[in-house]
Protein backbone atom coordinates (compact mmCIF):
# COMPACT_ATOMS: atom_id res chain seq x y z
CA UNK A 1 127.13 85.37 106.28
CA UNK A 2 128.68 84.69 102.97
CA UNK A 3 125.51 84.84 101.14
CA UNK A 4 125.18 88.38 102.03
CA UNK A 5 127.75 89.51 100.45
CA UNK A 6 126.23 89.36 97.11
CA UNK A 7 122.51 90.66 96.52
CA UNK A 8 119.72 88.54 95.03
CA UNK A 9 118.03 90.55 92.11
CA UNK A 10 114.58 91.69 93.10
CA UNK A 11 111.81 93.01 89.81
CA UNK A 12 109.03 95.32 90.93
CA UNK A 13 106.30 95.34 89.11
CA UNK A 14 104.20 98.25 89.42
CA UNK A 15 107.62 100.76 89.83
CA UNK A 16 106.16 104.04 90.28
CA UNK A 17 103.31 102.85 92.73
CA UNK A 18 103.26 104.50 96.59
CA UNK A 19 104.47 100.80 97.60
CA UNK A 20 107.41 100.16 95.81
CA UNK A 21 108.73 103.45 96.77
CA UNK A 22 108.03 102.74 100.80
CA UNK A 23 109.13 99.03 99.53
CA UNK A 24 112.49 100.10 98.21
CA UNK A 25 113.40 102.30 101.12
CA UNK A 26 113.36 99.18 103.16
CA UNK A 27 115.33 96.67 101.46
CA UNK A 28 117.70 98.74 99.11
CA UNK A 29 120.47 97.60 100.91
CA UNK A 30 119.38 93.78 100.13
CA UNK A 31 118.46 93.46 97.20
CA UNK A 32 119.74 94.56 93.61
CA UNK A 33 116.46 96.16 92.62
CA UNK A 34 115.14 96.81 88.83
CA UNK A 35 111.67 98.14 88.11
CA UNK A 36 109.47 97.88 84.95
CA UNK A 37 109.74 101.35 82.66
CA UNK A 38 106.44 103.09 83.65
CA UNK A 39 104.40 104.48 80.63
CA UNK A 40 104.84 108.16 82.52
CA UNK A 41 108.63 108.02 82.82
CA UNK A 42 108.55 108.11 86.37
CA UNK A 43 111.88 107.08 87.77
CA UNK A 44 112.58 108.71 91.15
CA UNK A 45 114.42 106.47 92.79
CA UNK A 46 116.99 105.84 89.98
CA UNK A 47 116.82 102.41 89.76
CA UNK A 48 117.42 100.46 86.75
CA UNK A 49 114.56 100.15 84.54
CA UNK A 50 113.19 97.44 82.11
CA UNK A 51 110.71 97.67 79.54
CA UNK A 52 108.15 94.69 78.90
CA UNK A 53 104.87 93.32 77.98
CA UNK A 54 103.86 91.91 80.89
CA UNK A 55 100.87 90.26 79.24
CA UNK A 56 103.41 88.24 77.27
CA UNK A 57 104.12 85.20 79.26
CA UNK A 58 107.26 84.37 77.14
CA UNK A 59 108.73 88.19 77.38
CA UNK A 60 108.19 88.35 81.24
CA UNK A 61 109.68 85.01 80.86
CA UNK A 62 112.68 86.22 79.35
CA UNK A 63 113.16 88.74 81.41
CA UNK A 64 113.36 86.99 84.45
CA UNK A 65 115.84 84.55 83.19
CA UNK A 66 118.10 87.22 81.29
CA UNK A 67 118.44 89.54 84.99
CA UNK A 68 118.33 86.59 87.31
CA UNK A 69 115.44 87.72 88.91
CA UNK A 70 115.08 85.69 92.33
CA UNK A 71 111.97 87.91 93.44
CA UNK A 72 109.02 89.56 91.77
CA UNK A 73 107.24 91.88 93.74
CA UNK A 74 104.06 92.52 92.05
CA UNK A 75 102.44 95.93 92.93
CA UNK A 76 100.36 96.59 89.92
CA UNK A 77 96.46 96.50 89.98
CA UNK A 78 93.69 98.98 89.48
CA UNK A 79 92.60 99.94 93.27
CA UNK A 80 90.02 102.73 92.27
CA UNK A 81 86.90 100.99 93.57
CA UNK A 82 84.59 103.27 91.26
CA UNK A 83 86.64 103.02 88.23
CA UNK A 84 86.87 99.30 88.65
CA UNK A 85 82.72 99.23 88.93
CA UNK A 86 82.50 101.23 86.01
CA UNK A 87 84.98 99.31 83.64
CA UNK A 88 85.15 95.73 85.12
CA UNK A 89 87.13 94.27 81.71
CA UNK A 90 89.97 96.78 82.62
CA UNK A 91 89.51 95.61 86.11
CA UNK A 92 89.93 91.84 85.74
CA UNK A 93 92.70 92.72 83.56
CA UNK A 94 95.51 93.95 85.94
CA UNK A 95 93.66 92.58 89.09
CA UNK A 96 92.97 89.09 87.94
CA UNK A 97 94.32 88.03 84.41
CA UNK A 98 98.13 89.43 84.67
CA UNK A 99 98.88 87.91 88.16
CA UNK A 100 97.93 84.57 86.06
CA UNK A 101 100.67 85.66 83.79
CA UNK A 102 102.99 86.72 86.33
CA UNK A 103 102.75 83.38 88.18
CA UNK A 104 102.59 81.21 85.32
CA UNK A 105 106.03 83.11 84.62
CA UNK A 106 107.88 82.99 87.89
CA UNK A 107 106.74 78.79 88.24
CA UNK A 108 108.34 78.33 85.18
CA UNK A 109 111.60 79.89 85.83
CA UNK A 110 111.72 79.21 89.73
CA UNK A 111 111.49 82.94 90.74
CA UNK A 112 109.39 83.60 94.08
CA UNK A 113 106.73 85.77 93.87
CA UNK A 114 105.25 88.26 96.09
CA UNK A 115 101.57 89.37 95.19
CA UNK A 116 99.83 92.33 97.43
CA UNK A 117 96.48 91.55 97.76
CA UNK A 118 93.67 93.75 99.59
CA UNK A 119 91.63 93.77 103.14
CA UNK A 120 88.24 94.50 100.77
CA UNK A 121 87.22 91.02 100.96
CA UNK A 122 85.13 90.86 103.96
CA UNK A 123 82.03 92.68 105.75
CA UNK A 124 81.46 91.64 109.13
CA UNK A 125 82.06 94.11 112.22
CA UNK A 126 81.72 91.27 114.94
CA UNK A 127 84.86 89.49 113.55
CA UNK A 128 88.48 89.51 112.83
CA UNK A 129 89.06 87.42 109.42
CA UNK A 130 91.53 85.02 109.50
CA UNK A 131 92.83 83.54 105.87
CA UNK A 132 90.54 80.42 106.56
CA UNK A 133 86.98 81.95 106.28
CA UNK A 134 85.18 82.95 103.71
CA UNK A 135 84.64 85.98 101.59
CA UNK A 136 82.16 88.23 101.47
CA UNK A 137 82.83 90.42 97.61
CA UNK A 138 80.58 93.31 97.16
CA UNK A 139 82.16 94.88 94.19
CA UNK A 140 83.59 94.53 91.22
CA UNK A 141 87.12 95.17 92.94
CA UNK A 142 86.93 93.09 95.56
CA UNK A 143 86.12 90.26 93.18
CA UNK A 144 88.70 90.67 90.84
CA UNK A 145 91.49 91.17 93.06
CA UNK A 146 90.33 87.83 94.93
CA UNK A 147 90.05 86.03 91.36
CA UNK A 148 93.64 87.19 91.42
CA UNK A 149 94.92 86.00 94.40
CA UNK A 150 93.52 82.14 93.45
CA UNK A 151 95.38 82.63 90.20
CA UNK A 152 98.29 83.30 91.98
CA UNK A 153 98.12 80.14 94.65
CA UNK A 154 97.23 77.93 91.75
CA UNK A 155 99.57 78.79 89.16
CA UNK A 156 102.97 79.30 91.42
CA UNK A 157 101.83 77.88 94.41
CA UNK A 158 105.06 78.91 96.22
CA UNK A 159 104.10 82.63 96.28
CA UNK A 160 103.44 84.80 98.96
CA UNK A 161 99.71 86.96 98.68
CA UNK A 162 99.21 89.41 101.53
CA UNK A 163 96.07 90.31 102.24
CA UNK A 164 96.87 93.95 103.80
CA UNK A 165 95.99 97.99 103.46
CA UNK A 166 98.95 99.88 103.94
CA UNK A 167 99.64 103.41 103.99
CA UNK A 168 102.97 106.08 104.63
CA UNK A 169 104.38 108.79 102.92
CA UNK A 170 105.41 108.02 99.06
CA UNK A 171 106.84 110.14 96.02
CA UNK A 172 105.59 114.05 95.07
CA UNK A 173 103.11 112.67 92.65
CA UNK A 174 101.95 110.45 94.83
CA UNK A 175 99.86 111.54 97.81
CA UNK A 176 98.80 108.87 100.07
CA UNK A 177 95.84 108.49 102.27
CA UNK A 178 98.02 109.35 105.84
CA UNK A 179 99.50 112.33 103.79
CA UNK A 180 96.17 113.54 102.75
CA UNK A 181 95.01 113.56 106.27
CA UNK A 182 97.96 115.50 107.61
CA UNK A 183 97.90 118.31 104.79
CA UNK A 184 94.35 118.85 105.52
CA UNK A 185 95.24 119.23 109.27
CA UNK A 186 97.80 121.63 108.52
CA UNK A 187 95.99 123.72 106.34
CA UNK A 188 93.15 123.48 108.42
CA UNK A 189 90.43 122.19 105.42
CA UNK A 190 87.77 120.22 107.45
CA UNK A 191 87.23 116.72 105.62
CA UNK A 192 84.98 113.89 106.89
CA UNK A 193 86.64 110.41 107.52
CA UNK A 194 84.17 107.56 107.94
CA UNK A 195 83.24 106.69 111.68
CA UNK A 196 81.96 103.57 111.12
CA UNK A 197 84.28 101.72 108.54
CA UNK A 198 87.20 100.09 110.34
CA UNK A 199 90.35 98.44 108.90
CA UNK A 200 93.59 97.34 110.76
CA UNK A 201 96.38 99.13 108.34
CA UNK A 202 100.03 98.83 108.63
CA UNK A 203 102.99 100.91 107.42
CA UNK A 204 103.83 100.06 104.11
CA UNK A 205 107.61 100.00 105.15
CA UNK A 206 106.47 97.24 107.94
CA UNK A 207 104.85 95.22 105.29
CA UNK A 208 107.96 95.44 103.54
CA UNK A 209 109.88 94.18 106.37
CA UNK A 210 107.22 91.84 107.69
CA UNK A 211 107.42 90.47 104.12
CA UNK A 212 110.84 90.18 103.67
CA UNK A 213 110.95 88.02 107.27
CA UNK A 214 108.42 85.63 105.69
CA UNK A 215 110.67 85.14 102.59
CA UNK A 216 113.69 84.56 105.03
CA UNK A 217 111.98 81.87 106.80
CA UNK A 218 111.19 80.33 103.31
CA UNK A 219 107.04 80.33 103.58
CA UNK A 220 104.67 80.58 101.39
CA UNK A 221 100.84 80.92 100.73
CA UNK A 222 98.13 83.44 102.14
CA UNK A 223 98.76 86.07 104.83
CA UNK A 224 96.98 88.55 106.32
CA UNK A 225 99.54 91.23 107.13
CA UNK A 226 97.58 93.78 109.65
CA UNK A 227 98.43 95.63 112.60
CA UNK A 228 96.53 94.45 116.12
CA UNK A 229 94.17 96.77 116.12
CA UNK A 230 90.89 97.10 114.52
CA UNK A 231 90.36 101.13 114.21
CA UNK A 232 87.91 103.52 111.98
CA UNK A 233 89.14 105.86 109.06
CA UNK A 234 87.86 108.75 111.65
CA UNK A 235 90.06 107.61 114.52
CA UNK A 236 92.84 106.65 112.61
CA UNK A 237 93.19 110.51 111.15
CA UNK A 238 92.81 111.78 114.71
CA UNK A 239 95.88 108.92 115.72
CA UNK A 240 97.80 110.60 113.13
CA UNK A 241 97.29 114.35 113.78
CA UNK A 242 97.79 113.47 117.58
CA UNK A 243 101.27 111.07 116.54
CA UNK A 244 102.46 114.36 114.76
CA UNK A 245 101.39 117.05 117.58
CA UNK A 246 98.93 119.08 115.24
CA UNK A 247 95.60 120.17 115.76
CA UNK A 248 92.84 117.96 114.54
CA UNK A 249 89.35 119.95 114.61
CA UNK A 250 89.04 120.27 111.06
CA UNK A 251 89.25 116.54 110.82
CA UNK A 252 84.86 115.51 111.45
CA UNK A 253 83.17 112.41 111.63
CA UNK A 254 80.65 111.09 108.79
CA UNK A 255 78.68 108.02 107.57
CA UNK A 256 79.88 105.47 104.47
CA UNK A 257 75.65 105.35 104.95
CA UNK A 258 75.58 108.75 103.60
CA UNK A 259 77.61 108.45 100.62
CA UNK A 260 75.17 107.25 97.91
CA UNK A 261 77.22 108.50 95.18
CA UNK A 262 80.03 105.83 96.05
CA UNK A 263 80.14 102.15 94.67
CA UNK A 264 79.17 99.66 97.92
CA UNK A 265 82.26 98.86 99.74
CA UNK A 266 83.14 97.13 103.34
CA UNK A 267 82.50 99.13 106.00
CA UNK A 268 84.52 96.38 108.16
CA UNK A 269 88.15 94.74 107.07
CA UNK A 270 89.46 93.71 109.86
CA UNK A 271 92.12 91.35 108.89
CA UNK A 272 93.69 88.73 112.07
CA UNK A 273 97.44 88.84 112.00
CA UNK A 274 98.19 85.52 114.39
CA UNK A 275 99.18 83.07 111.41
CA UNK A 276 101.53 86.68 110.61
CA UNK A 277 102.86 87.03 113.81
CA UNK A 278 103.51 83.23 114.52
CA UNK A 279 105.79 83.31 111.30
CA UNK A 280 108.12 85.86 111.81
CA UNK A 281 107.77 85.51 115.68
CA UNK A 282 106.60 89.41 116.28
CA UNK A 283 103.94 89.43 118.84
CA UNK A 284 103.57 93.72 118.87
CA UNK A 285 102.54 95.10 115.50
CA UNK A 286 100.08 97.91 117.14
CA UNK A 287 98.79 100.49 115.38
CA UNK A 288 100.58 103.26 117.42
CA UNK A 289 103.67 101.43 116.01
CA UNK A 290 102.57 101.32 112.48
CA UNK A 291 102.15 105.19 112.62
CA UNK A 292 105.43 105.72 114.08
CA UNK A 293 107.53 103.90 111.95
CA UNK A 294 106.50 106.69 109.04
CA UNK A 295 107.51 109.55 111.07
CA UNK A 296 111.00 108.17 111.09
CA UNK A 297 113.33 108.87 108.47
């Protein structure tokens, strides 16, 4: 119990991002926590900030060494599917050339590195992908965030990628996906939630935790972290309403078939959690427990 008693220093990259603030919440009390300054000045949690290039492998370097960083948690990467489509330089950029950086800095200097990663990578409804098979990239996205996660493994092969989608309720500026769904509800504004594209999300504070157990058991590698069950966008906004007691009529099915306008995407990414739940020897991550653990404070 000794060890407790004084924190390791944990750097999050990507500060002012929904999951560093859901990230934070969860392991304040662990970790002495530092984020990188964020070009908008964003600091609502009041941690400590630092300012770097992080496409200079000898500043990130540096930095590392000069806090005693044991953990980077790296949160940054450009997620807007369309965007990414429409400038794919900017989107190999953050998604697949600075995790190189990041890892070549954190082999160098012995600092563990976590990497989130994405569920985008597959497409078949009939199956629940385990980290073994093979991809299936239909967009620019999905591409560079897997060219990412091989930079990662090769260049600090000690890291930790999850594979995951998360969601919960972040910072004012930040409205999540859950949060959009339950404003809508409230004010009763109908929006359409796709019927037939299914996902198994967690809570972004469980993937926090779950995270955190994987690091305590010293692992390393590829994980998918998930909840058990495999649901659609249009049931899992009915889940909510019904988790939070509010009415959900407003809240209508549609078809990703009949949205032309967006870039091609998945319409399954259902990600298998046993090599998950073998590690950190949790056998019930349902989704009716991923939604609860956000209504908590």
């Amino acid at each position: 119990m000794k060890s407790l008693k004084k924190k390791k220093n944990l750097l999050i990259l990507g500060g002012s991002s929904l999951l560093a603030y859901l990230w934070v919440q969860k392991v304040n009390h662990i970790y002495k926590i530092y984020i990188t300054k964020n070009k908008r000045c964003i600091n609502y949690m009041g941690l400590e900030e630092i300012e770097i290039d992080l496409f200079s492998i000898n500043q990130v370097q540096r930095i590392l060494e000069s806090y005693d960083i044991n953990i980077v948690l790296n949160c940054i990467g450009l997620t807007n599917i369309e965007v990414c489509e429409s400038n794919p330089k900017e989107a190999y950029r953050l998604n697949s050339h600075l995790p190189k950086i990041i890892a070549n800095a954190c082999f160098s200097t012995n600092t563990k590195l976590i990497h989130i990663s994405t569920d985008h990578l597959y497409d078949d409804q009939n199956i629940w992908h385990s980290e073994e098979d093979n991809v299936s990239l239909i967009n620019t996205y999905a591409k560079s965030k897997y060219e990412g996660e091989l930079e990662v493994l090769t260049y600090c092969p000690s890291s930790i990628v999850c594979r995951t989608n998360f969601f919960g309720y972040g910072p004012a500026h930040k409205i999540s996906f859950s949060e959009w769904i339950e404003e809508s509800a409230k004010n009763n504004k109908k929006i359409f939630l796709f019927n037939d594209v299914f996902f198994t999300p967690v809570s972004g504070k469980n993937l926090a935790i779950y995270a955190q157990k994987l690091l305590e058991n010293n692992l390393s590698g590829l994980y998918n972290i998930s909840s058990d069950n495999k649901i659609s966008k249009f049931d899992f906004g009915k889940l909510i309403c019904k988790k939070l007691n509010i009415p959900s009529f407003t809240i209508l099915p549609g078809s990703i078939e009949e949205r032309s306008d967006l870039v091609r995407r998945p319409k399954s990414m259902c990600l298998s959690n046993q090599k998950l739940t073998k590690a950190i020897n949790n056998k019930n991550l349902g989704i009716d427990m991923q939604i609860e653990s956000i209504l908590k404070n």
